[in-house]
Every structure is written in C-alpha cells, then in structure tokens.
N, C-alpha and C. Protein backbone atom coordinates (compact mmCIF):
# COMPACT_ATOMS: atom_id res chain seq x y z
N UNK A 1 188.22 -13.32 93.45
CA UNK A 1 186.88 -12.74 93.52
C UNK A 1 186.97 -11.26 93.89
N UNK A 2 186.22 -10.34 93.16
CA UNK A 2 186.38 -8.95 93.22
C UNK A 2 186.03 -8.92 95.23
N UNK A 3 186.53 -7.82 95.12
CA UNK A 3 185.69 -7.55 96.86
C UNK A 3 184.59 -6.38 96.90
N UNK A 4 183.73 -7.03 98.13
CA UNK A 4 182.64 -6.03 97.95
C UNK A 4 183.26 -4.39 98.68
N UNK A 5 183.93 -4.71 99.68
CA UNK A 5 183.86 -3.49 100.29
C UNK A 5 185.13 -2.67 100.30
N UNK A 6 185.18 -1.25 100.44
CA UNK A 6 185.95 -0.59 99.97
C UNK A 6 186.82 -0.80 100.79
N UNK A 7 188.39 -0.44 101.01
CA UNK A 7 189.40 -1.02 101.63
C UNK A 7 190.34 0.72 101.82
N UNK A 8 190.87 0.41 103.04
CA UNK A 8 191.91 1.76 103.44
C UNK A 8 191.99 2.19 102.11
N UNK A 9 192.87 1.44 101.14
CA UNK A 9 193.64 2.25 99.98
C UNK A 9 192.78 2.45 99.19
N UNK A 10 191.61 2.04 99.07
CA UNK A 10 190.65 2.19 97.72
C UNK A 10 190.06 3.76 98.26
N UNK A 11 189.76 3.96 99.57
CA UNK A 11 189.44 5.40 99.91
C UNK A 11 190.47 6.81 100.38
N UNK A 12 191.49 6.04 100.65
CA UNK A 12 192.73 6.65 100.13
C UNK A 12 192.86 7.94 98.89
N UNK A 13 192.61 6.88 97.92
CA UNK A 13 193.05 6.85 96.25
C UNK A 13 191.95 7.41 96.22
N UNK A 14 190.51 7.23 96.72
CA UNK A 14 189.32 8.02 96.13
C UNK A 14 189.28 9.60 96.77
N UNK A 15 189.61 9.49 97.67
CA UNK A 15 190.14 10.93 98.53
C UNK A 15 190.66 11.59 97.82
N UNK A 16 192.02 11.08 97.18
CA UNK A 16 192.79 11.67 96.42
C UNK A 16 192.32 12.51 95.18
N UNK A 17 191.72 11.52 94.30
CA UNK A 17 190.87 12.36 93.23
C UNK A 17 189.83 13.16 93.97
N UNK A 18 188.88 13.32 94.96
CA UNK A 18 188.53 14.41 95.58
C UNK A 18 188.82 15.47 95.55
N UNK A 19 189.57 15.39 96.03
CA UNK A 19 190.91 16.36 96.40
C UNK A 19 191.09 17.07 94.82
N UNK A 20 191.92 16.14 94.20
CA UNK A 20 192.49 16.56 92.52
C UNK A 20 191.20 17.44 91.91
N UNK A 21 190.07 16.80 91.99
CA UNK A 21 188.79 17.40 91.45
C UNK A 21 188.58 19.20 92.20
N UNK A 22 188.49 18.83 93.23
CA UNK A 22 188.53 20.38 94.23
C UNK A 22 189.70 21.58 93.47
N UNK A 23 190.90 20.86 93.61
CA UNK A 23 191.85 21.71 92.79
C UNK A 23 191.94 22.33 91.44
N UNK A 24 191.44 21.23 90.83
CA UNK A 24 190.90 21.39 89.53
C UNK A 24 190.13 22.21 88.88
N UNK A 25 189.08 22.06 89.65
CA UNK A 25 188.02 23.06 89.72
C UNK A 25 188.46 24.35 90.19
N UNK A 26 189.27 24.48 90.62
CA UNK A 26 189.69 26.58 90.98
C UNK A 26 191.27 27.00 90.66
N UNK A 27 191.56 25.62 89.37
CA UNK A 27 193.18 26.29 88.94
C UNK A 27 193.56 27.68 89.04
N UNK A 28 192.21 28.50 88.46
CA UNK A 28 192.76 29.91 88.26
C UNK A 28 192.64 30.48 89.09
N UNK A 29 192.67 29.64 90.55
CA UNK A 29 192.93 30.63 91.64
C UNK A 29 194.43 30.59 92.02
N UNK A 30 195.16 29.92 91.50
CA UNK A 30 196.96 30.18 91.60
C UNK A 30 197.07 30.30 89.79
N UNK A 31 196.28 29.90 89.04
CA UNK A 31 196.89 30.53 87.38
C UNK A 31 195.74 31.27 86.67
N UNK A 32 195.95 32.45 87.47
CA UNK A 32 194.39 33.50 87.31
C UNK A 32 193.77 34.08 85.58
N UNK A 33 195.60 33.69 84.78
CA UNK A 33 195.64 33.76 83.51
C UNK A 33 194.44 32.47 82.55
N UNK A 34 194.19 31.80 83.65
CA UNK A 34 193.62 30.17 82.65
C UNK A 34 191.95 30.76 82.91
N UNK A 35 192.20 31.59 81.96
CA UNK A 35 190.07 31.90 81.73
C UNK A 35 190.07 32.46 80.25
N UNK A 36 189.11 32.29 80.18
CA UNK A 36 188.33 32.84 78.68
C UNK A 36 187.04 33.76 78.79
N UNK A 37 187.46 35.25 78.46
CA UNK A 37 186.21 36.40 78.24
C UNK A 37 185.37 35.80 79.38
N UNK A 38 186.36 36.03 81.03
CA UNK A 38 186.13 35.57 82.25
C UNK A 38 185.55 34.90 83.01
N UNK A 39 185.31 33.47 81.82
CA UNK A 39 184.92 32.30 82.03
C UNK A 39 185.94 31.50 82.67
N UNK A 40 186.56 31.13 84.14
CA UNK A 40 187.85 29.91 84.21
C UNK A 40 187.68 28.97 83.69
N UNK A 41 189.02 28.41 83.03
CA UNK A 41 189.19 27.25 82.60
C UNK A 41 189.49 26.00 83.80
N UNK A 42 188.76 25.01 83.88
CA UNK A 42 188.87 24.13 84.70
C UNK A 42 189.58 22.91 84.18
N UNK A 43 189.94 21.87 85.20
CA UNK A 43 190.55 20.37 84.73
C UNK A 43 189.77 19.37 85.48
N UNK A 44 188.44 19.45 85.67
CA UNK A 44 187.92 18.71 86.62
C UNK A 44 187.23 17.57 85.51
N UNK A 45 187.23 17.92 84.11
CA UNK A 45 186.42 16.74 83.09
C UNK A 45 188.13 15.88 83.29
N UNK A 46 188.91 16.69 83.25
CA UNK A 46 190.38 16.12 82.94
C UNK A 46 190.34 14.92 84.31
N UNK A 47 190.45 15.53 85.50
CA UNK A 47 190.21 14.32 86.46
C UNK A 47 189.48 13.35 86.94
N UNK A 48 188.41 13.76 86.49
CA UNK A 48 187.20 12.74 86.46
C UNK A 48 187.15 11.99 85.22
N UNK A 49 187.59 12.18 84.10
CA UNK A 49 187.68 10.76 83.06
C UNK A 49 189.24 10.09 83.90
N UNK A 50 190.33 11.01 84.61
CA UNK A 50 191.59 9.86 85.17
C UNK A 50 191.30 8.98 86.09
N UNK A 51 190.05 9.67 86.99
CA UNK A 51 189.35 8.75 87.77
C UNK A 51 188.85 7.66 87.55
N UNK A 52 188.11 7.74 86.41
CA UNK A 52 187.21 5.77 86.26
C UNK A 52 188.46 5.87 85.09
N UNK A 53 189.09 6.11 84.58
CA UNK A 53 190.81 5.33 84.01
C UNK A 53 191.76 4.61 84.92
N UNK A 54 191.80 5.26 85.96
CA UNK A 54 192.39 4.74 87.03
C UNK A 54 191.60 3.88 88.13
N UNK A 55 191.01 4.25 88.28
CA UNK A 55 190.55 4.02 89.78
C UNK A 55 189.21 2.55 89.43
N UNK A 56 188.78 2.71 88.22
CA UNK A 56 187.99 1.70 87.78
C UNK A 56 186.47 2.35 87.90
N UNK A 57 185.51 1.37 87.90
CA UNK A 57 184.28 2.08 87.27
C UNK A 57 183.76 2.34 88.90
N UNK A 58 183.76 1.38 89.92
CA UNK A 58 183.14 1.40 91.30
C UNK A 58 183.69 2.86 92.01
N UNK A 59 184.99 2.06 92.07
CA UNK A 59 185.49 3.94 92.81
C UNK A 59 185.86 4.51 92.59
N UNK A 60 185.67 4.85 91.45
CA UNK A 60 185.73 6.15 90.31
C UNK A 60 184.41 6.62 90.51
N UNK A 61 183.67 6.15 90.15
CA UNK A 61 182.34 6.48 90.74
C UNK A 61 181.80 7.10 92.15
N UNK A 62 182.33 6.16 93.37
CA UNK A 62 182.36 6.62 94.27
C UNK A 62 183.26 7.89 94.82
N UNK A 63 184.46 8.01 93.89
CA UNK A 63 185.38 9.44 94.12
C UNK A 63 184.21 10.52 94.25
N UNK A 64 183.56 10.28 92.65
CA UNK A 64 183.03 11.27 91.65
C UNK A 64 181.80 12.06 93.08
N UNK A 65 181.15 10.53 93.50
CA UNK A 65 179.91 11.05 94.14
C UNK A 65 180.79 11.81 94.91
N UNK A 66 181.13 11.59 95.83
CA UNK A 66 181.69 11.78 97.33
C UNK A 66 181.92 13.57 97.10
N UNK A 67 182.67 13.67 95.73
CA UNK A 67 182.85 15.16 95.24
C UNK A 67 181.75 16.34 95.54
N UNK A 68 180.78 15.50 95.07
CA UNK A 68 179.49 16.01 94.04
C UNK A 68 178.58 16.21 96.04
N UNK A 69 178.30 14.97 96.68
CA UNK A 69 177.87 15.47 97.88
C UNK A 69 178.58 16.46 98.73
N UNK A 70 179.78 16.38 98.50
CA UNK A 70 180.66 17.57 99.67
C UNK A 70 180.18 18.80 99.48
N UNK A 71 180.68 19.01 97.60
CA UNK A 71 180.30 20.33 97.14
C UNK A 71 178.61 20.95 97.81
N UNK A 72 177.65 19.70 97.34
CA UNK A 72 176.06 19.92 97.43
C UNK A 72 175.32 20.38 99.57
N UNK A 73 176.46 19.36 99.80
CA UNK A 73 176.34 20.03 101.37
C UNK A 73 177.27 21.73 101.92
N UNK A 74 177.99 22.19 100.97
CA UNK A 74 178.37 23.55 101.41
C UNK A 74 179.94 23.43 100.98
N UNK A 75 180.32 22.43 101.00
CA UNK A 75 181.97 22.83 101.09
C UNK A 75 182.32 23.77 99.73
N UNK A 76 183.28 24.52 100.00
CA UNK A 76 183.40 25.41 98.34
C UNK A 76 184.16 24.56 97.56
N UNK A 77 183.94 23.50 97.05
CA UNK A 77 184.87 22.69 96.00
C UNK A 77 184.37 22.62 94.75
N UNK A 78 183.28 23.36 94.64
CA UNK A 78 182.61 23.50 92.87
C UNK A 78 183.57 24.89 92.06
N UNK A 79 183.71 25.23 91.21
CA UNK A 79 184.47 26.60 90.47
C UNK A 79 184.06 27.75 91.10
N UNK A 80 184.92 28.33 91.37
CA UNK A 80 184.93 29.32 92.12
C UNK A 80 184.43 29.26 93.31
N UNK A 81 185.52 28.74 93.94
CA UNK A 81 184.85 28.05 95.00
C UNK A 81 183.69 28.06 95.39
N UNK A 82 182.52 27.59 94.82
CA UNK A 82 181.37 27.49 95.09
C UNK A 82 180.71 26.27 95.83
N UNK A 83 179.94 26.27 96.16
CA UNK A 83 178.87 25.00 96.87
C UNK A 83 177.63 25.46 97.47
N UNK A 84 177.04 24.42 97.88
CA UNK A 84 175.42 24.09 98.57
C UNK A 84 174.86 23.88 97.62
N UNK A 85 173.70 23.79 98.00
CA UNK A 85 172.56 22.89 96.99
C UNK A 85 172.08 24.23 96.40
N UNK A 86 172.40 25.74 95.97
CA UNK A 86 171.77 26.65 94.95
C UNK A 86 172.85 26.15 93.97
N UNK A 87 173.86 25.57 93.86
CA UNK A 87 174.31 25.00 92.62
C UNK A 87 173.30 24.27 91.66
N UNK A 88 172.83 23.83 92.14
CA UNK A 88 171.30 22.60 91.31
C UNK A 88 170.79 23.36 90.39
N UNK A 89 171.02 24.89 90.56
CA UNK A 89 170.21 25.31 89.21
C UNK A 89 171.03 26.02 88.85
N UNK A 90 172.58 25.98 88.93
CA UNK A 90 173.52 26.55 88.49
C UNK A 90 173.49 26.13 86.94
N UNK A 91 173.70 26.83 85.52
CA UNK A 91 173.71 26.28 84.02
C UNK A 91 175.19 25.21 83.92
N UNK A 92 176.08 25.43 85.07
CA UNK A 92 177.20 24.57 85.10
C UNK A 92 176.82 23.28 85.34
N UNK A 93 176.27 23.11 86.31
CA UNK A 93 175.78 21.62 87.26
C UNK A 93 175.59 20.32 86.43
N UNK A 94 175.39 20.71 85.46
CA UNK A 94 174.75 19.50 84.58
C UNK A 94 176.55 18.93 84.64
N UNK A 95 177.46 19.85 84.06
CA UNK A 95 178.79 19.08 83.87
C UNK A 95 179.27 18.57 84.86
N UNK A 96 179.25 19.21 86.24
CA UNK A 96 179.35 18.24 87.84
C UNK A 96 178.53 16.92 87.74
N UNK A 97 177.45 16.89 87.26
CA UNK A 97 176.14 15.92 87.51
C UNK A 97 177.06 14.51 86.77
N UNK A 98 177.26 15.34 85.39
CA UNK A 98 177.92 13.91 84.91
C UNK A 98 179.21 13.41 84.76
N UNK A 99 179.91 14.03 86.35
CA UNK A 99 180.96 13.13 86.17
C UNK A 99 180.82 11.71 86.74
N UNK A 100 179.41 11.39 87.44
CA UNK A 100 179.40 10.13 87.78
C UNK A 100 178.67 9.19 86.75
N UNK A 101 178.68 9.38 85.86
CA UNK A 101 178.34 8.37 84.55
C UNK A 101 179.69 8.35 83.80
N UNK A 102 180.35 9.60 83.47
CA UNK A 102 181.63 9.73 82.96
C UNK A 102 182.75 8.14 83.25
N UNK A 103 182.87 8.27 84.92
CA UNK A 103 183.46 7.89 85.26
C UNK A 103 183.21 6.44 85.66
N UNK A 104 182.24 6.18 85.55
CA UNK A 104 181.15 5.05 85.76
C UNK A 104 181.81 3.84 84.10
N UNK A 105 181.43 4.82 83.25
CA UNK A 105 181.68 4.05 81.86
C UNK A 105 182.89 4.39 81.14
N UNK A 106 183.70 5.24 82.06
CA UNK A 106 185.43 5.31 81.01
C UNK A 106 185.89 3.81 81.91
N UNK A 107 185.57 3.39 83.22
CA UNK A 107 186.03 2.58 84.11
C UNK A 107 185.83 1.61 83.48
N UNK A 108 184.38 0.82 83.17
CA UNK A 108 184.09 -0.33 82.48
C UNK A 108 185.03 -0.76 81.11
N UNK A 109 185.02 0.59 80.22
CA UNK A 109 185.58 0.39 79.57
C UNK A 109 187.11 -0.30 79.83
N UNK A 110 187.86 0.51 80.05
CA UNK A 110 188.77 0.15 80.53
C UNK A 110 189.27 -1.20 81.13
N UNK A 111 188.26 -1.91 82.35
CA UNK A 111 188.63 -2.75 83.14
C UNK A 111 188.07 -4.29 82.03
N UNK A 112 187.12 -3.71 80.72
CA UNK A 112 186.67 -4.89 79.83
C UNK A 112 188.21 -5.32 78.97
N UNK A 113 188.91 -3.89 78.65
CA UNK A 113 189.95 -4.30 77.86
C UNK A 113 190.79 -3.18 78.08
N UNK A 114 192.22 -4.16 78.79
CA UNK A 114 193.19 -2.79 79.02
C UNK A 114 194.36 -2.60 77.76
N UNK A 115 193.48 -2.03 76.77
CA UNK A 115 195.27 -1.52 75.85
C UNK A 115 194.91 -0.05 75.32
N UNK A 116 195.86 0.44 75.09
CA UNK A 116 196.14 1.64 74.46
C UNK A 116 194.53 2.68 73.46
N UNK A 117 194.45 1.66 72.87
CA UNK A 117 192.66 2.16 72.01
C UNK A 117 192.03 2.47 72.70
N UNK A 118 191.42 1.36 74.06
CA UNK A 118 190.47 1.59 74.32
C UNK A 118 190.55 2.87 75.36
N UNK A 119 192.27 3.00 75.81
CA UNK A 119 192.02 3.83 77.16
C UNK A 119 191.95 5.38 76.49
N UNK A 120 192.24 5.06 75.44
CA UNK A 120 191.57 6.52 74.29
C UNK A 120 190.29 6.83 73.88
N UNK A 121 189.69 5.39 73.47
CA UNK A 121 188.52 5.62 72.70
C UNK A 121 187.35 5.47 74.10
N UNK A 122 188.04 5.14 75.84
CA UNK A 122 187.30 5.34 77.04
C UNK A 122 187.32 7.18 77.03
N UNK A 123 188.33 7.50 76.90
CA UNK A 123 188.78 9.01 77.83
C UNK A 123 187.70 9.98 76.43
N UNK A 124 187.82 9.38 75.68
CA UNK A 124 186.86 10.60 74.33
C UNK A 124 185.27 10.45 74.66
N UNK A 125 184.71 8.85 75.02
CA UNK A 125 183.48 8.55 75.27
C UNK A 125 183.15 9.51 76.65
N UNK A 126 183.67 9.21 77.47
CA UNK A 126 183.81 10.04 78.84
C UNK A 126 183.73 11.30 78.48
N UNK A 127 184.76 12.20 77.96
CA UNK A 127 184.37 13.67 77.51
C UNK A 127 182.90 13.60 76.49
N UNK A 128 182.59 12.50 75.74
CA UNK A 128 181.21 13.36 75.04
C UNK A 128 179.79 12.83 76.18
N UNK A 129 180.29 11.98 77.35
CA UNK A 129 179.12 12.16 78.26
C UNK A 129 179.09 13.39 78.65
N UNK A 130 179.82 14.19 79.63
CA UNK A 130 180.57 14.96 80.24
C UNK A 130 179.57 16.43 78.84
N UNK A 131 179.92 16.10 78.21
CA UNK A 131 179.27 17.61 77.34
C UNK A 131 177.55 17.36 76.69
N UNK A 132 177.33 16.18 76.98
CA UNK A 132 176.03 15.60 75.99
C UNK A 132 175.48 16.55 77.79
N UNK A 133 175.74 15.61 78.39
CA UNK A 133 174.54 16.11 79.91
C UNK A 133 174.95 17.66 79.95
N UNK A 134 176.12 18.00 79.84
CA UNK A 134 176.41 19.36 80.58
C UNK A 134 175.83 20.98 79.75
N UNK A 135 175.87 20.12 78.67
CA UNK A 135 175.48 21.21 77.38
C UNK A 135 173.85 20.88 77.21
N UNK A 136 173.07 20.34 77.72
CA UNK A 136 171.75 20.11 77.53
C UNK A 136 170.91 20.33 78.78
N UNK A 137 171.83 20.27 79.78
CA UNK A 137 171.35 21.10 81.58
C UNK A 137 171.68 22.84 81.22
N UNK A 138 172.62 23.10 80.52
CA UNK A 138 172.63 24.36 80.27
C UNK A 138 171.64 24.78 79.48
N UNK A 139 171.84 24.27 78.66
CA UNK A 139 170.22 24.99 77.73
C UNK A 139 169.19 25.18 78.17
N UNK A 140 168.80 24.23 79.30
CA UNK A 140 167.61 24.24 79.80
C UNK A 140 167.51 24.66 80.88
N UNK A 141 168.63 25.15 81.90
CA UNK A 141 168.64 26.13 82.55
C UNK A 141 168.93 27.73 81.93
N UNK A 142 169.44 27.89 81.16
CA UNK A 142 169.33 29.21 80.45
C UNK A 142 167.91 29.63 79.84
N UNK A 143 167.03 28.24 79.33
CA UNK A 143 165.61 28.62 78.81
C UNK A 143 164.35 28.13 79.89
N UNK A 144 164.39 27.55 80.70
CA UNK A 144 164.02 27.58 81.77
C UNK A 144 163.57 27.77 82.80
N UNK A 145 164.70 27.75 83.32
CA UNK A 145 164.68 28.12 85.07
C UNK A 145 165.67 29.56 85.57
N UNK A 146 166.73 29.82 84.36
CA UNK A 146 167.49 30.89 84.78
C UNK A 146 166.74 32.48 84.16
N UNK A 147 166.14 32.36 83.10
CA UNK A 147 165.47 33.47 82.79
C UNK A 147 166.75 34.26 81.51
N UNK A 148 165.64 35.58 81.09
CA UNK A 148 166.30 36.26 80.10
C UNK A 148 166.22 35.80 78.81
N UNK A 149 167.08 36.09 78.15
CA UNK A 149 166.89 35.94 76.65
C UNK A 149 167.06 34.28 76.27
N UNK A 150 165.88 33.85 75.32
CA UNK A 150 165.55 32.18 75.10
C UNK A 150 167.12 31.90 74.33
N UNK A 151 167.97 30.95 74.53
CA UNK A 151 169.09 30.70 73.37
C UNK A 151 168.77 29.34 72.51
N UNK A 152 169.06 29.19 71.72
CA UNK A 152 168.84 28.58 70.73
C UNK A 152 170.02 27.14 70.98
N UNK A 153 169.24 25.93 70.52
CA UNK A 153 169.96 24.95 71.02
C UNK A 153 171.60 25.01 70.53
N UNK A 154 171.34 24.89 69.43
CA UNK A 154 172.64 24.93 68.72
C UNK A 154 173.79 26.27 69.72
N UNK A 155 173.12 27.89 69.87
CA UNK A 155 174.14 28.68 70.23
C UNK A 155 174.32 28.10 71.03
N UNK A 156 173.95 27.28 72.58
CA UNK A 156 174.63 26.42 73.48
C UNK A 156 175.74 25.79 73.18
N UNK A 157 175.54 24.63 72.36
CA UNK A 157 176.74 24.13 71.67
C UNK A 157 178.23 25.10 71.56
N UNK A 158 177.85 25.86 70.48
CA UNK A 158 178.76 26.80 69.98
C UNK A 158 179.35 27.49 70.90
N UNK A 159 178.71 27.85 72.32
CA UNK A 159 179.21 28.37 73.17
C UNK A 159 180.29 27.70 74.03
N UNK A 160 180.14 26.21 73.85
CA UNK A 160 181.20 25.72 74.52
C UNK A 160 182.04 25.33 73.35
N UNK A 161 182.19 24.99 72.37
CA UNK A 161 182.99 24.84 71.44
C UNK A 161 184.88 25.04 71.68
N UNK A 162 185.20 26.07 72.18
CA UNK A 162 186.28 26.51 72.47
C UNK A 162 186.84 25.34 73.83
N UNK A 163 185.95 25.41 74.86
CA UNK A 163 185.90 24.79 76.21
C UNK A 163 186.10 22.86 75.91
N UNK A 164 185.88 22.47 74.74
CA UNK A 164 185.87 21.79 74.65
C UNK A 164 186.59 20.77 73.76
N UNK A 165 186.72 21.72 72.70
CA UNK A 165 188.02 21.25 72.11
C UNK A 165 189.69 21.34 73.13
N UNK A 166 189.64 22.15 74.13
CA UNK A 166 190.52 21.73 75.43
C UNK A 166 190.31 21.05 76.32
N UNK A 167 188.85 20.71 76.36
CA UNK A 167 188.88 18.64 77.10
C UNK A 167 189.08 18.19 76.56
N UNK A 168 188.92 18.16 75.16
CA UNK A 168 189.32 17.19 73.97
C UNK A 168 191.02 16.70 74.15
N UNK A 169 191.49 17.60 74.13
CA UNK A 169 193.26 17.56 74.28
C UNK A 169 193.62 16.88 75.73
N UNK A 170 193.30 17.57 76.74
CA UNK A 170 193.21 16.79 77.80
C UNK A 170 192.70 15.74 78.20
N UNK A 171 191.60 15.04 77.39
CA UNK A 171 191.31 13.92 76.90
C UNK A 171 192.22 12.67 76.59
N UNK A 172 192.73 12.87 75.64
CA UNK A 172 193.45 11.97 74.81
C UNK A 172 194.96 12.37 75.62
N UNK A 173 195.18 13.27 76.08
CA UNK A 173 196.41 13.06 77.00
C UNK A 173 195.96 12.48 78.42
N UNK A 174 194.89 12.28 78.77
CA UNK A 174 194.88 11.12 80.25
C UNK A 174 194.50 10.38 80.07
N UNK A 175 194.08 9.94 78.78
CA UNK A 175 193.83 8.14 78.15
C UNK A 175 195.37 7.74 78.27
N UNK A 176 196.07 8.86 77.28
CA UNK A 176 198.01 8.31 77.32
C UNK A 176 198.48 8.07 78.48
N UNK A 177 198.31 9.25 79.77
CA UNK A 177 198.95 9.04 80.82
C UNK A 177 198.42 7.91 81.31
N UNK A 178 197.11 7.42 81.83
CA UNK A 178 196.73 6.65 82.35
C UNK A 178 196.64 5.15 81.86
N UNK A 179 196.77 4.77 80.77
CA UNK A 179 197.35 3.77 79.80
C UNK A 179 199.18 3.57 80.34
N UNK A 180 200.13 4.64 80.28
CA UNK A 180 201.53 4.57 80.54
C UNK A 180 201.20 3.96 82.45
N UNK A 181 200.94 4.21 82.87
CA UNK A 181 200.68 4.41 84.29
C UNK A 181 200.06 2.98 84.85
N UNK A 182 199.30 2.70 84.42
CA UNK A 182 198.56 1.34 84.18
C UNK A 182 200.15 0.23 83.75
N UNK A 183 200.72 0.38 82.79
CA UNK A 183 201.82 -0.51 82.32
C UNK A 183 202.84 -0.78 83.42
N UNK A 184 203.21 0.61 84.13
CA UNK A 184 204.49 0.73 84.43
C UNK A 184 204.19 0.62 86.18
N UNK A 185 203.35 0.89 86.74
CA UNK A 185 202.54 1.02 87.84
C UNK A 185 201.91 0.19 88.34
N UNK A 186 201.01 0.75 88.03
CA UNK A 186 199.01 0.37 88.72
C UNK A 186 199.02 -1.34 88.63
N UNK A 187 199.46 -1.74 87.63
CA UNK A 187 199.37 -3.18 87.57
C UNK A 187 200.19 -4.07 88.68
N UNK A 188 200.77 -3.35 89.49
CA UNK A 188 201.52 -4.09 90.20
C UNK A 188 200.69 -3.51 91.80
N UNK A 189 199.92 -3.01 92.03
CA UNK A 189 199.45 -1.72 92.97
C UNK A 189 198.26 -3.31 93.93
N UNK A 190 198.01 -2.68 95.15
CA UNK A 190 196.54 -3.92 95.39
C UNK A 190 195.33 -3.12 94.28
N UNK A 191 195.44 -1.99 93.60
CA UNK A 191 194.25 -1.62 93.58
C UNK A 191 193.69 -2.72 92.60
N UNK A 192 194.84 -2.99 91.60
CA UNK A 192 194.20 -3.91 90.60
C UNK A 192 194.69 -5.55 90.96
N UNK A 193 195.36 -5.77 91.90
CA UNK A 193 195.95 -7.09 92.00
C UNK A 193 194.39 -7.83 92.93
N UNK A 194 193.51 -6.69 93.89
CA UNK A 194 192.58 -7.02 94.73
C UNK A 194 191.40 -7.35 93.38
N UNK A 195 191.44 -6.80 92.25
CA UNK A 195 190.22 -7.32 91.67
C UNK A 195 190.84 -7.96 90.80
N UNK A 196 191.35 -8.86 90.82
CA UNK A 196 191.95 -10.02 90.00
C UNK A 196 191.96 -10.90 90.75
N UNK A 197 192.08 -10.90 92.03
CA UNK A 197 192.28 -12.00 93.06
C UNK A 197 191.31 -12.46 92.82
C-alpha cells in the first residue's frame, strides 16, 4: 500500500531537487557564457521534468512547490537570483508556475508505465506544459500588466523558439537519463520499493 506520508528520504530527495532547481536557475552565474542577446540560459525545465521522472508525481510535485514557495517568500532562488512575491508579475513566472503540473503529469506518466517511450514521450509532454503556461503568462504579461508595445501572439512564440528547442534536447536527454537510472538504480532505492509495498 502506497504511504500517505512523506518519509526522511522522500524529503531528502525532494530537498535535493530544490536545491538542483536553485542551481539551475543561475548556471550563468559560474558559466556566465550560457545566455542569449543577455537572456541566461537556465536548466530548471531540465530539472523539474527529472523531478516527477524521478521522484514520481506526489514529490515531484511537492519538490516543485516547496521551490516555487521559498522563491515567492524572498529567498533568491528564481534566475538571477531573484525572489518575493514581485515575481507574480514577472513575464517569466508563468514558466516557474508550471513546473508543478509539469511535474505532476511527467510523474503519472511514468509511474502508469515504466519503459523507455513513455519516459520520453513523459519528458516532451512535460516540456510542452512548461511552454503552453509559460509562453501564454508571457504574452499576457507583456500585453497586460507589464506595459509598452502590444506583441502579437505568435511574436511570443517565436521569441522563445531558440529557448526551446534547448529544452527540447534536454528533454529527451532526462527522459534517457532517468529511464537508465530507473533500470540500474532507483528500482532497487525505498523510494520506489515503499510504493510497491
């Protein structure tokens, strides 16, 4: 019988992606080279689809929140090192917002059927949540609430285009890792032996 309540190692392991997410989010503060026309490039879609790959849909989820409140109460763990609640109308936020659906439904997936497809065709579903919310909070904070010139739905899109065909890649490489990892690992771990029990 699954268990209801979270256990040392399950908050452990959710800490951990915390953590990974925080880092993630300000790579280019040790690889100052990883930006675009001085936009940083982040890995935080990258850890939050490894999160509900790994960690499953509950505390993957719960990683995700735990992230998302730290940042929203002040800590600087959003990009550039940012935080508090003036993030909420940040045009980014929407992609923070949905890493807890991301991770919510790469998990399900996953924990319905563990082979190779799905932990691919989880980690791609996960990236087009991850851009459906994040690219449609932007638009509507750019036409909105942020002011200036109206953009057009589509230039939104196009604007991440670049940004996203590199979650894309990082995508389908933490479906692989986390699929290899799952085989050779995790399956032997309490994380998954406790919800099988």
């Amino acid at each position: 019988m699954r268990q209801s309540r979270l256990t040392a190692y399950d908050i452990t392991l959710g800490a951990m992606f915390v953590a990974l997410m925080a880092v993630g989010a300000n790579i280019t503060a040790v690889a100052p080279f990883l930006s675009v026309f001085g936009v940083p490039l982040t890995l935080q879609t990258f850890f939050a689809i490894l999160a509900g790959l790994i960690l499953g849909s509950r505390l993957g989820f719960f990683a995700m929140l735990t992230y998302l409140i730290l940042g929203l109460i002040g800590a600087p763990i959003f990009a550039q090192f940012s935080g508090g609640l003036g993030t909420l109308i940040s045009p980014t936020f929407g992609f923070i917002l949905s890493y807890l659906a991301l991770a919510w439904i790469t998990g399900k997936m996953v924990e319905a059927k563990r082979s190779f497809p799905m932990y691919i065709s989880a980690a791609v579903v996960g990236l087009a949540i991850n851009y459906i919310i994040g690219v449609n909070w932007f638009y509507g904070a750019m036409n909105f609430w942020i002011g200036g010139e109206v953009i057009p739905y589509l230039v939104a899109w196009q604007s991440m285009l670049l940004f996203l065909l590199k979650d894309l890649v990082l995508a389908v490489t933490g479906g692989v890792f986390a699929h290899r990892l799952e085989k050779s690992v995790l399956y032997r771990t309490p994380l998954r032996q406790a919800k099988s029990a």
